[in-house]
N, C-alpha and C. Protein backbone atom coordinates (compact mmCIF):
# COMPACT_ATOMS: atom_id res chain seq x y z
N UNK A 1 49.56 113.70 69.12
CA UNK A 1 48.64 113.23 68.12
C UNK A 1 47.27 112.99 68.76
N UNK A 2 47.16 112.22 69.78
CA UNK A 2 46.37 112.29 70.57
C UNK A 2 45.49 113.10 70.88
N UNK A 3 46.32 114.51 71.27
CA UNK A 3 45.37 115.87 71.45
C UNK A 3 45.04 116.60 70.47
N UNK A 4 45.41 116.15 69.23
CA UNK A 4 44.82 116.64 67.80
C UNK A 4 43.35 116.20 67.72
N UNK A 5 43.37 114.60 67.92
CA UNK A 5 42.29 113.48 68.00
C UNK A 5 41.04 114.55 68.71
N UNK A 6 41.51 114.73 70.53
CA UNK A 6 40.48 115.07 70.63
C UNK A 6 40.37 116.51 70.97
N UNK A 7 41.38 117.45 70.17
CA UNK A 7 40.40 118.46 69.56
C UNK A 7 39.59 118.32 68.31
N UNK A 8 40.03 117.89 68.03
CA UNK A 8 39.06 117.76 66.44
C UNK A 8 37.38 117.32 66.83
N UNK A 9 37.86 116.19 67.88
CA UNK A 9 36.36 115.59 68.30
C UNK A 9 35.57 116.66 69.35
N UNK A 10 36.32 117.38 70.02
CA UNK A 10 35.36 118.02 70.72
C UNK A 10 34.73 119.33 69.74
N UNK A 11 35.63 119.62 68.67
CA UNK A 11 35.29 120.68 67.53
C UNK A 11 33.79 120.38 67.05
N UNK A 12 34.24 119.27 66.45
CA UNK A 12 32.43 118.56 65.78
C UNK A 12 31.62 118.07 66.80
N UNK A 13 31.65 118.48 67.90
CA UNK A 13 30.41 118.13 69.03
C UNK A 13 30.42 119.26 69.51
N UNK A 14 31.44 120.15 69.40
CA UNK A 14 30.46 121.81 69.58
C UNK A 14 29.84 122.19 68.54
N UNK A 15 29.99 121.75 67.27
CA UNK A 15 29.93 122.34 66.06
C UNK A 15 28.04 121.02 65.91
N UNK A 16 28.40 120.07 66.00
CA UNK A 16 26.56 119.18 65.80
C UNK A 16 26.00 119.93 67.16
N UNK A 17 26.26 120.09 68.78
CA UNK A 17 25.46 120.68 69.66
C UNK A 17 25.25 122.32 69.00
N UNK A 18 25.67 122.78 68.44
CA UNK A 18 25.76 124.47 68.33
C UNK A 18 24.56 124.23 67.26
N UNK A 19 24.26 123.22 66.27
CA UNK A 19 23.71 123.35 65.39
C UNK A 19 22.32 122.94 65.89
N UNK A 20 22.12 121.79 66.72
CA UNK A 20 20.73 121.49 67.14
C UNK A 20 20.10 121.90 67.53
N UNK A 21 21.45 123.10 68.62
CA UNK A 21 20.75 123.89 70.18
C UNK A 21 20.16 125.11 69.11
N UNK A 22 20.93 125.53 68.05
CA UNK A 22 20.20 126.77 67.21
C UNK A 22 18.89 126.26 66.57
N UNK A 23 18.71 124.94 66.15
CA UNK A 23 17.89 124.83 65.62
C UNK A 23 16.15 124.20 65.94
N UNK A 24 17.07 124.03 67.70
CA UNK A 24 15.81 124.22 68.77
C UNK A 24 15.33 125.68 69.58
N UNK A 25 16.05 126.42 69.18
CA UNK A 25 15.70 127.80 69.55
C UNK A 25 14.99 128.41 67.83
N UNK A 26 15.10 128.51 67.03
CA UNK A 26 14.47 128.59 65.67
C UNK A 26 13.20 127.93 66.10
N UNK A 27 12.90 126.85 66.55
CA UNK A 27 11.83 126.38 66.24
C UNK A 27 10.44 126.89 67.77
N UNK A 28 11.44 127.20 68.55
CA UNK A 28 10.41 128.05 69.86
C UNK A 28 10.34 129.41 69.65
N UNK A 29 11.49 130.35 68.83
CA UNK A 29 10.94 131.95 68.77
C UNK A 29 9.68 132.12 67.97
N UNK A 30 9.28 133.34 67.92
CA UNK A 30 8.31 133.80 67.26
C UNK A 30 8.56 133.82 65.95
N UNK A 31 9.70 133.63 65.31
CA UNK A 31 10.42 133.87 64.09
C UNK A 31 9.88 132.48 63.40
N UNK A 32 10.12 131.47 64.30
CA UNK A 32 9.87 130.14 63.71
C UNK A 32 8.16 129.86 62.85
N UNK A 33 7.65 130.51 63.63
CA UNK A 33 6.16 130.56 63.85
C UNK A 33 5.68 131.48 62.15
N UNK A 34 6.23 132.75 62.39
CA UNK A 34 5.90 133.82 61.50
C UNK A 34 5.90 132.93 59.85
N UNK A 35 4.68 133.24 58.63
CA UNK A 35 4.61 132.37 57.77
C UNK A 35 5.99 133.85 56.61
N UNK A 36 5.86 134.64 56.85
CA UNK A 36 6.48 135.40 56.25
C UNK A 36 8.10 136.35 56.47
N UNK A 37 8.68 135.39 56.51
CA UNK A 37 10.62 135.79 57.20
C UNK A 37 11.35 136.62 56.83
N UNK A 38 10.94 137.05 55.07
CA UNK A 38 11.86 137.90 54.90
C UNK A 38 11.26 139.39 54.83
N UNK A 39 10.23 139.39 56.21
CA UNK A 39 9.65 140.29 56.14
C UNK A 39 10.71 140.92 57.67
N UNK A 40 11.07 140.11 58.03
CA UNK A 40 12.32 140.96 59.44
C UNK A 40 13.41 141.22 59.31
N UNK A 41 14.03 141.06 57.90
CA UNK A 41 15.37 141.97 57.71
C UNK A 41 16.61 140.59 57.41
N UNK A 42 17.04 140.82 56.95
CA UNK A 42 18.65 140.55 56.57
C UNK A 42 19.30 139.84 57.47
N UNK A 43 19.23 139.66 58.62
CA UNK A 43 19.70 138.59 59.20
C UNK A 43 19.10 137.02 59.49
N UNK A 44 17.93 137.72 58.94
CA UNK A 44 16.95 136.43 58.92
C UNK A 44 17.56 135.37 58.16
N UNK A 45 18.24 136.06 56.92
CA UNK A 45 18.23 135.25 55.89
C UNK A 45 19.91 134.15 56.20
N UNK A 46 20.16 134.78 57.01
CA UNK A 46 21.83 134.30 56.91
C UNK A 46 21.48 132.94 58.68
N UNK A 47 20.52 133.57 59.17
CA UNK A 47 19.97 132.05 60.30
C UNK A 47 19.53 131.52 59.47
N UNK A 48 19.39 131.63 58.29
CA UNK A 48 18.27 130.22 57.74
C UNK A 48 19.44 129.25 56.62
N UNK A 49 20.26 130.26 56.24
CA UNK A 49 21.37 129.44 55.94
C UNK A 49 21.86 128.30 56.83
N UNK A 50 22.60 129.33 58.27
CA UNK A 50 22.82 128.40 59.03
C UNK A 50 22.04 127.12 59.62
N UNK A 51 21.07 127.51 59.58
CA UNK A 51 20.10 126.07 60.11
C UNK A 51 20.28 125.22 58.88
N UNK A 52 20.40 125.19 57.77
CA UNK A 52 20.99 124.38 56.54
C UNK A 52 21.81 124.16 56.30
N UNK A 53 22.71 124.44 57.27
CA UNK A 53 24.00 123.73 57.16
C UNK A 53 23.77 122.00 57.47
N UNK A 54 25.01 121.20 56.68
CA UNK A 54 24.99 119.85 57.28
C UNK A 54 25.14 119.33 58.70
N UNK A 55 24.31 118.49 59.01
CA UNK A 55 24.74 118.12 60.31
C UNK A 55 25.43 116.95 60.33
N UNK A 56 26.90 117.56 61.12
CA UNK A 56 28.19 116.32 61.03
C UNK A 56 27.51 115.02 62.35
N UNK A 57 27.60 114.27 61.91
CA UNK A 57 27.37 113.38 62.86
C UNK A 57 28.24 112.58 63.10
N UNK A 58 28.23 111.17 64.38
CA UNK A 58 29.26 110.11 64.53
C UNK A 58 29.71 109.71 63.14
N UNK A 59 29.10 109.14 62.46
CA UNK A 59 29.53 108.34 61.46
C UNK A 59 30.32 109.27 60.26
N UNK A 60 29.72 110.56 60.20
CA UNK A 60 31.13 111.90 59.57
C UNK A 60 32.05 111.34 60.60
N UNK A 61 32.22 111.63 61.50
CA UNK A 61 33.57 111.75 62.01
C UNK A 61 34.51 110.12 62.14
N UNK A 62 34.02 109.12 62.76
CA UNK A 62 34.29 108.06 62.16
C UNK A 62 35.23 107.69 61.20
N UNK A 63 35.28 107.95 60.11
CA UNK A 63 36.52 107.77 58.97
C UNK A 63 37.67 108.74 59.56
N UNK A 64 37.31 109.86 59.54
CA UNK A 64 38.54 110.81 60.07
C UNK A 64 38.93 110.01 61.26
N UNK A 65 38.45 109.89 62.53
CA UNK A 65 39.13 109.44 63.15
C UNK A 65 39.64 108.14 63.20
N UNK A 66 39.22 107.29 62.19
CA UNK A 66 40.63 105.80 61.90
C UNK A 66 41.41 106.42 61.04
N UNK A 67 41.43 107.54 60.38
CA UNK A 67 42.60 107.66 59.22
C UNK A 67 42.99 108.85 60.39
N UNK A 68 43.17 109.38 61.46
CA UNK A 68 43.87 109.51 62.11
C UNK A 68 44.87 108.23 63.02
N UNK A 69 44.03 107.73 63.74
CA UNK A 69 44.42 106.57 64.32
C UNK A 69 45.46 105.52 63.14
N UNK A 70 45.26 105.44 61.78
CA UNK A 70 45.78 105.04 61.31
C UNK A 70 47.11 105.97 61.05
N UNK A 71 47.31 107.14 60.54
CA UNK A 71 48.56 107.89 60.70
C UNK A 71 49.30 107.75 62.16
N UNK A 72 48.65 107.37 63.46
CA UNK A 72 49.08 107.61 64.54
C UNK A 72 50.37 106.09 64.49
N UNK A 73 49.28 105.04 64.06
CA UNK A 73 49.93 103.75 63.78
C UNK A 73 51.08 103.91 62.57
N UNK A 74 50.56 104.50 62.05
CA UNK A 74 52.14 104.59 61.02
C UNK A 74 53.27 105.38 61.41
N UNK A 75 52.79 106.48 62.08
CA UNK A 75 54.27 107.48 62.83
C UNK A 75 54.73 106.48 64.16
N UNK A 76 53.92 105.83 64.93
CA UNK A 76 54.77 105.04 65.92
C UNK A 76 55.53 103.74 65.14
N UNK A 77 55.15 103.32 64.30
CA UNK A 77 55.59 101.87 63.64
C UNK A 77 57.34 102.91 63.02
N UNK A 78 56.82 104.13 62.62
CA UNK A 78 58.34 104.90 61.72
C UNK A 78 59.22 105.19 63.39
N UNK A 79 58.53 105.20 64.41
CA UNK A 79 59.86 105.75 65.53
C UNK A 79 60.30 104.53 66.06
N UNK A 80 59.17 103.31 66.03
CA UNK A 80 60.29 102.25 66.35
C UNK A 80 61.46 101.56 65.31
N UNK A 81 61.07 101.59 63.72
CA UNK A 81 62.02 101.79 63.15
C UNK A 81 63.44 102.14 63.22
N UNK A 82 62.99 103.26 63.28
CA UNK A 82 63.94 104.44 63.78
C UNK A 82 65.25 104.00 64.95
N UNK A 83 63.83 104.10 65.90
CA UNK A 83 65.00 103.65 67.23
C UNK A 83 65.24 101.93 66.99
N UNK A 84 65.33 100.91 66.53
CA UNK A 84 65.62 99.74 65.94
C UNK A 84 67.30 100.18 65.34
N UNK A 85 66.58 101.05 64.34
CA UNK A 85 68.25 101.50 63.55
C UNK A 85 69.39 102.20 64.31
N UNK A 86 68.65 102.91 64.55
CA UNK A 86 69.66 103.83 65.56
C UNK A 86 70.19 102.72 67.48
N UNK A 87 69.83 101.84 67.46
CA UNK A 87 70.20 100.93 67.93
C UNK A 87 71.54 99.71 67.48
N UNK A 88 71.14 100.04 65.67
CA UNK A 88 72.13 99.03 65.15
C UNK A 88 73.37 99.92 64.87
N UNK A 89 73.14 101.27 64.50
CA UNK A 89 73.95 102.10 64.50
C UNK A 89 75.02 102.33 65.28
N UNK A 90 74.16 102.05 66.96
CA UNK A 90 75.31 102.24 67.88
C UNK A 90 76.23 101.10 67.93
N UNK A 91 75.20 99.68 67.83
CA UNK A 91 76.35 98.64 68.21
C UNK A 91 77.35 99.10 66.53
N UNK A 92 76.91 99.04 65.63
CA UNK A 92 78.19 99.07 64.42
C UNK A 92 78.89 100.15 64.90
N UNK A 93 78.69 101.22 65.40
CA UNK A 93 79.72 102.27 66.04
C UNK A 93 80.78 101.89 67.07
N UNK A 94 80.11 101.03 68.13
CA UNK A 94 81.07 100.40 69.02
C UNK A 94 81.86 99.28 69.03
N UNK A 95 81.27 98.48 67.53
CA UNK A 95 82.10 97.31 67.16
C UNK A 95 83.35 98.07 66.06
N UNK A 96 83.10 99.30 65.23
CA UNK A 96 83.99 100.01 64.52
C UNK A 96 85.25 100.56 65.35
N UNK A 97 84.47 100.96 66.75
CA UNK A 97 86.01 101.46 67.90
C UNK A 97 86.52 100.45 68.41
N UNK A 98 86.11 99.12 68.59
CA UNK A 98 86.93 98.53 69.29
C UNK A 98 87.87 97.96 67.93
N UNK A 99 87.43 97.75 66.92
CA UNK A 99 88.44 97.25 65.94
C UNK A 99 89.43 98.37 65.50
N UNK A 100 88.61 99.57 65.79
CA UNK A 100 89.58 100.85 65.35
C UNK A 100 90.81 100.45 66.25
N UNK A 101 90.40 100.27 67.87
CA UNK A 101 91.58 100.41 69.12
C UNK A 101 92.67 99.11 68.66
N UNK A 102 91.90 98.33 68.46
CA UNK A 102 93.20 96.76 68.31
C UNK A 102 94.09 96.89 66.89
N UNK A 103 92.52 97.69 65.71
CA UNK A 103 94.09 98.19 64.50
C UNK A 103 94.95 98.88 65.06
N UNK A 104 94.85 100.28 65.74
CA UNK A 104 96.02 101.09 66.70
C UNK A 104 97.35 100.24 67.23
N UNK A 105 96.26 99.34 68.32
CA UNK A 105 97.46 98.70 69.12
C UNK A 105 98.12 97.83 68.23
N UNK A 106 97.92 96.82 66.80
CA UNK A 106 98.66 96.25 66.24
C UNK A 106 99.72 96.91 65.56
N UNK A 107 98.78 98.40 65.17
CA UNK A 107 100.31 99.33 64.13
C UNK A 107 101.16 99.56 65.10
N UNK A 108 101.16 99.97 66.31
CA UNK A 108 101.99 100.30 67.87
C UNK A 108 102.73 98.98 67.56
N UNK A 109 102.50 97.69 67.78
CA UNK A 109 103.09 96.56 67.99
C UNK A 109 103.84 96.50 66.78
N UNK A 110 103.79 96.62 65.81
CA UNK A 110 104.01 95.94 64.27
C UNK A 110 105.57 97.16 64.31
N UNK A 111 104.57 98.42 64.42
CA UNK A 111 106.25 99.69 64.34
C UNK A 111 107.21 99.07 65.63
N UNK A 112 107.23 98.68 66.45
CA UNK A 112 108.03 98.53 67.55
C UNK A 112 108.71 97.18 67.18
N UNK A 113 108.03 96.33 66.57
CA UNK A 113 108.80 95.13 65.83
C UNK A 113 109.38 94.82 64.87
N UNK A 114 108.96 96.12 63.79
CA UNK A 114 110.01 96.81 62.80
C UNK A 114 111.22 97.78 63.39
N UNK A 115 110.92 98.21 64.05
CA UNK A 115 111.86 99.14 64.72
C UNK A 115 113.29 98.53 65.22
N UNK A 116 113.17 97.55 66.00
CA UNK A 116 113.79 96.42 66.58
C UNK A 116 114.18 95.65 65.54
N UNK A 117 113.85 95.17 64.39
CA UNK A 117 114.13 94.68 63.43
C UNK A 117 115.57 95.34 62.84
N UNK A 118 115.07 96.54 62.30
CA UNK A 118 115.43 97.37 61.58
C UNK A 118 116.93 98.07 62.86
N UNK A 119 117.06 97.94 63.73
CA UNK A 119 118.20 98.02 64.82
C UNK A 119 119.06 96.89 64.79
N UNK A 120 118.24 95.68 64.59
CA UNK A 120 118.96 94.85 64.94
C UNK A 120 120.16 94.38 63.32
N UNK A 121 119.33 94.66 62.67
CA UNK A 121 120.03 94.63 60.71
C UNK A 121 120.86 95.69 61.18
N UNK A 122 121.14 96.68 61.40
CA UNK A 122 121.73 97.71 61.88
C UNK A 122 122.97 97.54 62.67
N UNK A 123 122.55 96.62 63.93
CA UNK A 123 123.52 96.65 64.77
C UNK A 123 124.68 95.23 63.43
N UNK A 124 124.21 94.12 62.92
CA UNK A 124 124.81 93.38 62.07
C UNK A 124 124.84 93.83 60.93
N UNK A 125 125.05 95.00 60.55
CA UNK A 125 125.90 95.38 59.63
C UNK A 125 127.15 96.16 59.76
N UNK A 126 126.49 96.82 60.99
CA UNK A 126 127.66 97.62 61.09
C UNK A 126 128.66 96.62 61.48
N UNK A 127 128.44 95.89 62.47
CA UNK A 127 129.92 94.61 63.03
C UNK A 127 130.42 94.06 62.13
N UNK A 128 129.28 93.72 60.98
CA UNK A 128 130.22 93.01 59.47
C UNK A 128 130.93 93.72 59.01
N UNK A 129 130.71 95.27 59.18
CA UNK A 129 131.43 95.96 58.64
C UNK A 129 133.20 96.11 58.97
N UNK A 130 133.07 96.23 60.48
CA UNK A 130 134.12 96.62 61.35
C UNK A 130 134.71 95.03 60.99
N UNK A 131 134.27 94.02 60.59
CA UNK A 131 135.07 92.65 60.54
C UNK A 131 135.93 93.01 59.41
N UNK A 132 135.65 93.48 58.50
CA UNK A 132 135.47 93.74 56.99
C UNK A 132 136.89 94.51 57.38
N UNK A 133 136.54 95.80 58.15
CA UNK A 133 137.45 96.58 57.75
C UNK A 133 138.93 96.37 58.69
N UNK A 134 139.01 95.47 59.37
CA UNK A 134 140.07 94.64 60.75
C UNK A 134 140.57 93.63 59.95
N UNK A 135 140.14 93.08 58.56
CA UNK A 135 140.79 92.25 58.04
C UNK A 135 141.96 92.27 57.18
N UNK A 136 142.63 91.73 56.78
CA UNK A 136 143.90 92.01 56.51
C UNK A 136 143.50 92.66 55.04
N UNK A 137 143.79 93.75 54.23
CA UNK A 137 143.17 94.05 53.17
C UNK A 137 143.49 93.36 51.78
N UNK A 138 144.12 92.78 51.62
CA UNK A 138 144.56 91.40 50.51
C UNK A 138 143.17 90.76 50.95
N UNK A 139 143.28 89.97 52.04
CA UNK A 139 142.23 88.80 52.44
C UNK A 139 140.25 89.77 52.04
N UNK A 140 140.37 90.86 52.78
CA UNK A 140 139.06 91.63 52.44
C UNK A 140 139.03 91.36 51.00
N UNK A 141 140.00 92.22 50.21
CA UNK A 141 139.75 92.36 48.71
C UNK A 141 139.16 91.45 47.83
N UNK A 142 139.97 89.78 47.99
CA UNK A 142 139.64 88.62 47.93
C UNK A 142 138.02 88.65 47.97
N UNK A 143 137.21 88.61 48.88
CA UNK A 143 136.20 88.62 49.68
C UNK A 143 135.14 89.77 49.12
N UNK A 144 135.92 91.18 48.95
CA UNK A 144 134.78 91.63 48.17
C UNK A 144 134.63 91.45 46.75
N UNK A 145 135.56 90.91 45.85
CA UNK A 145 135.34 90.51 44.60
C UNK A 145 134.58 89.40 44.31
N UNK A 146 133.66 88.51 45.66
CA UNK A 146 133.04 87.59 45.01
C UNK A 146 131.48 88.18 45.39
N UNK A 147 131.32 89.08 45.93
CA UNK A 147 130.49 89.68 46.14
C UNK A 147 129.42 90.62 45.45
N UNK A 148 128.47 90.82 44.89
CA UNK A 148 127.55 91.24 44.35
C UNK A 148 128.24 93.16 44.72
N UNK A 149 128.91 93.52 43.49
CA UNK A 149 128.66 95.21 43.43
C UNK A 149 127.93 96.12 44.42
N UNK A 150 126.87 95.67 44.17
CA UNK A 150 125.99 96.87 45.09
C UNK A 150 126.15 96.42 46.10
N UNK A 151 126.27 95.17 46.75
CA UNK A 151 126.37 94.76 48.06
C UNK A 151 128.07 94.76 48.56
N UNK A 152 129.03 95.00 47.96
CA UNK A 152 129.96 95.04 48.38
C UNK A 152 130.42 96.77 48.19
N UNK A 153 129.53 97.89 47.48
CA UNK A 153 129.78 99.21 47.73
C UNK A 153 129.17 99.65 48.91
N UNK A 154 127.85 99.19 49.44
CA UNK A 154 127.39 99.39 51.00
C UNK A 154 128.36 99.15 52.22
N UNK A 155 129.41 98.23 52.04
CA UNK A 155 130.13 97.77 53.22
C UNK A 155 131.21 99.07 53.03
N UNK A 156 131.78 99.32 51.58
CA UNK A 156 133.11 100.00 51.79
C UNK A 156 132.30 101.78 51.71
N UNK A 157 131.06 101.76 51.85
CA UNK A 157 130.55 103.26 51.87
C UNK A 157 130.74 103.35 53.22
N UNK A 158 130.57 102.33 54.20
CA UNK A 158 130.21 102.31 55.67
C UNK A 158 131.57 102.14 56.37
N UNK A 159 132.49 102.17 55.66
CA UNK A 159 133.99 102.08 56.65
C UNK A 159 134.50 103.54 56.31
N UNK A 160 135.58 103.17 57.41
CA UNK A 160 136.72 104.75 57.23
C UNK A 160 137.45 104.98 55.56
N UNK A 161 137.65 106.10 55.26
CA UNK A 161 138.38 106.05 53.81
C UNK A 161 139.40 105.01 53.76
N UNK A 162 140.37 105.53 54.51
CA UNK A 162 141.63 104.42 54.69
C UNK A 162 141.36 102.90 54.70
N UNK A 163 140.78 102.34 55.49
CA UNK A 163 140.27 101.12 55.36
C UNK A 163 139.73 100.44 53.88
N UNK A 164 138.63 101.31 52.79
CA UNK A 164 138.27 101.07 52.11
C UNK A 164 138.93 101.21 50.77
N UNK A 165 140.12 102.18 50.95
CA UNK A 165 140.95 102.44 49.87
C UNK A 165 142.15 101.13 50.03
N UNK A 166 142.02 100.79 51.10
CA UNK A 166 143.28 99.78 51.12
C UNK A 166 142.69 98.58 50.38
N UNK A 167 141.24 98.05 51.03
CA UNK A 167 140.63 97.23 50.57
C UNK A 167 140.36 97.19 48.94
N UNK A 168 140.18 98.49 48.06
CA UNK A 168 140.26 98.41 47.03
C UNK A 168 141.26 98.51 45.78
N UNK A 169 141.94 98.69 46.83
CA UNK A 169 143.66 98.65 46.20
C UNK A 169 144.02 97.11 45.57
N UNK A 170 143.42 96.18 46.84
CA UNK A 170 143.61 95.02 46.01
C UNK A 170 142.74 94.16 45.42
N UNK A 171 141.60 94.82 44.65
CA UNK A 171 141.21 94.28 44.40
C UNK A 171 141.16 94.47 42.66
N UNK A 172 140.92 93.29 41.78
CA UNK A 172 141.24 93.41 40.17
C UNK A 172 140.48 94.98 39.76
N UNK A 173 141.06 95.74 39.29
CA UNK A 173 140.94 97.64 38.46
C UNK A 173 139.17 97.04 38.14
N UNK A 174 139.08 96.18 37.45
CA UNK A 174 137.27 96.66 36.55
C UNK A 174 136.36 96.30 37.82
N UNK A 175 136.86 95.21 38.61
CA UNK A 175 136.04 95.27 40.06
C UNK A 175 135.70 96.61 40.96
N UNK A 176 136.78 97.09 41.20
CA UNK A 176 137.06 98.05 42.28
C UNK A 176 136.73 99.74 41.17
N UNK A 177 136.29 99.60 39.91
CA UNK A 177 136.03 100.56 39.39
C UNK A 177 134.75 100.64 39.56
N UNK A 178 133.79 99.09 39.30
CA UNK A 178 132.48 99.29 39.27
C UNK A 178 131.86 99.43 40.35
N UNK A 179 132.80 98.90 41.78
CA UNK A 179 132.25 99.82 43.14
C UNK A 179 132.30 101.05 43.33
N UNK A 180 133.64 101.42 42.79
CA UNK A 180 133.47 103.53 42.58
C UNK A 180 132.39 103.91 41.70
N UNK A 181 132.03 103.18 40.40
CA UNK A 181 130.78 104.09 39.80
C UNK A 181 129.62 104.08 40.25
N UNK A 182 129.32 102.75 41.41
CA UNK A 182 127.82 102.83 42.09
C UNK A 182 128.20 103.36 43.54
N UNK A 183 129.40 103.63 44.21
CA UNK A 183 129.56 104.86 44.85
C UNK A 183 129.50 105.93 44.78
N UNK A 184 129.81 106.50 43.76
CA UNK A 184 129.46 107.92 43.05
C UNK A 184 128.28 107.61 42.95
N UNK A 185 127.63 107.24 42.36
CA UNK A 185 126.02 107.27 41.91
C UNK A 185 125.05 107.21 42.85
N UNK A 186 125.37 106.70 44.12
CA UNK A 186 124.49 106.59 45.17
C UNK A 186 123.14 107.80 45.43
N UNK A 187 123.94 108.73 45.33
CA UNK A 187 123.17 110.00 46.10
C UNK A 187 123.01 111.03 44.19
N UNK A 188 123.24 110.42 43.44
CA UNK A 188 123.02 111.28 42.18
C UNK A 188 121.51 111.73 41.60
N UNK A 189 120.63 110.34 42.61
CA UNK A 189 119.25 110.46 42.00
C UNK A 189 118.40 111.19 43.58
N UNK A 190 119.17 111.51 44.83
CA UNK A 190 118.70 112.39 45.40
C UNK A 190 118.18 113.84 44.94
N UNK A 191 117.00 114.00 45.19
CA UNK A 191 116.03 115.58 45.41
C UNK A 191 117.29 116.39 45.70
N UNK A 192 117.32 117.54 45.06
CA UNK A 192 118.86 118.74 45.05
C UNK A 192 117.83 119.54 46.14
N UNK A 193 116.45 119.67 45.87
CA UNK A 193 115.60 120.98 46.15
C UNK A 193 115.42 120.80 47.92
């Protein structure tokens, strides 16, 4: 911007010297002198233009150069902006990764404590199960008839046939029917495709 500044300024100080220095040579030729000009031809007429041209002076140039200086002040005031934002940008970028990394490491932590969870319900069901199915099957039967249906067809889905047929042998027909119809039904609302 700078070197815009001072080309422009050295432009209009070749351009006011080009005009004075012509119009101090006009005034020493013989041309200057002569009362009758357009008696030497056609180019006469186009120097006399030029010597009528305006002469730019300091105070022409003056405004241009604060409403440069003033654009100069407004494009540096827009890059510190700029770099201001792009400063806040980075810290919100690096405060976004480190919360990104600790959400990571909590889902890592959270699956590994479901996981373990979900083993450990696992490992105590299956043993309830094997209790279930080691018990004398009179005493089981007893035991699954006070039991919630759906929660007492999960235990006898999870034992050997034998075990679970004995177990439902003794238990009252509309009991031990309504564990066979949500046994059958289990897998009825499974995807075929």
């Amino acid at each position: 911007m700078a070197a815009i500044c001072a080309l422009l300024v050295a432009s209009a100080l070749v351009r006011v010297g080009g005009i004075g220095a012509s119009q101090a040579f006009a005034k020493d030729s013989p041309a200057a002198h002569d009362p009758a000009p357009a008696a030497h031809g056609p180019d006469q007429g186009t120097q006399l233009a030029a010597m009528e041209a305006p002469v730019i002076t300091d105070a022409d140039i003056l405004p241009l150069m604060e409403a440069l200086k003033a654009r100069e002040a407004r494009i540096e005031k827009r890059e510190e902006d700029m770099d201001v934002r792009m400063q806040a940008l980075s810290l919100a970028e690096q405060e976004i990764d480190r919360k990104l990394k600790a959400l990571e490491a909590a889902e890592t932590s959270l699956r590994q404590t479901m996981t373990m969870a979900s083993d450990a319900a696992e490992q105590d069901i299956t043993q309830l199960t094997d209790v279930y199915a080691r018990m004398k099957p009179k005493q089981a039967a007893q035991l699954f008839e006070q039991m919630d249906p759906n929660f007492a067809s999960g235990f006898l889905a999870r034992m050997k046939p034998d075990s679970a047929a004995a177990i439902m042998a003794g238990m009252e027909p509309e009991k031990a029917y309504l564990i066979s119809v949500i046994l059958a039904g289990r897998n009825a609302e499974v995807p075929k495709d």
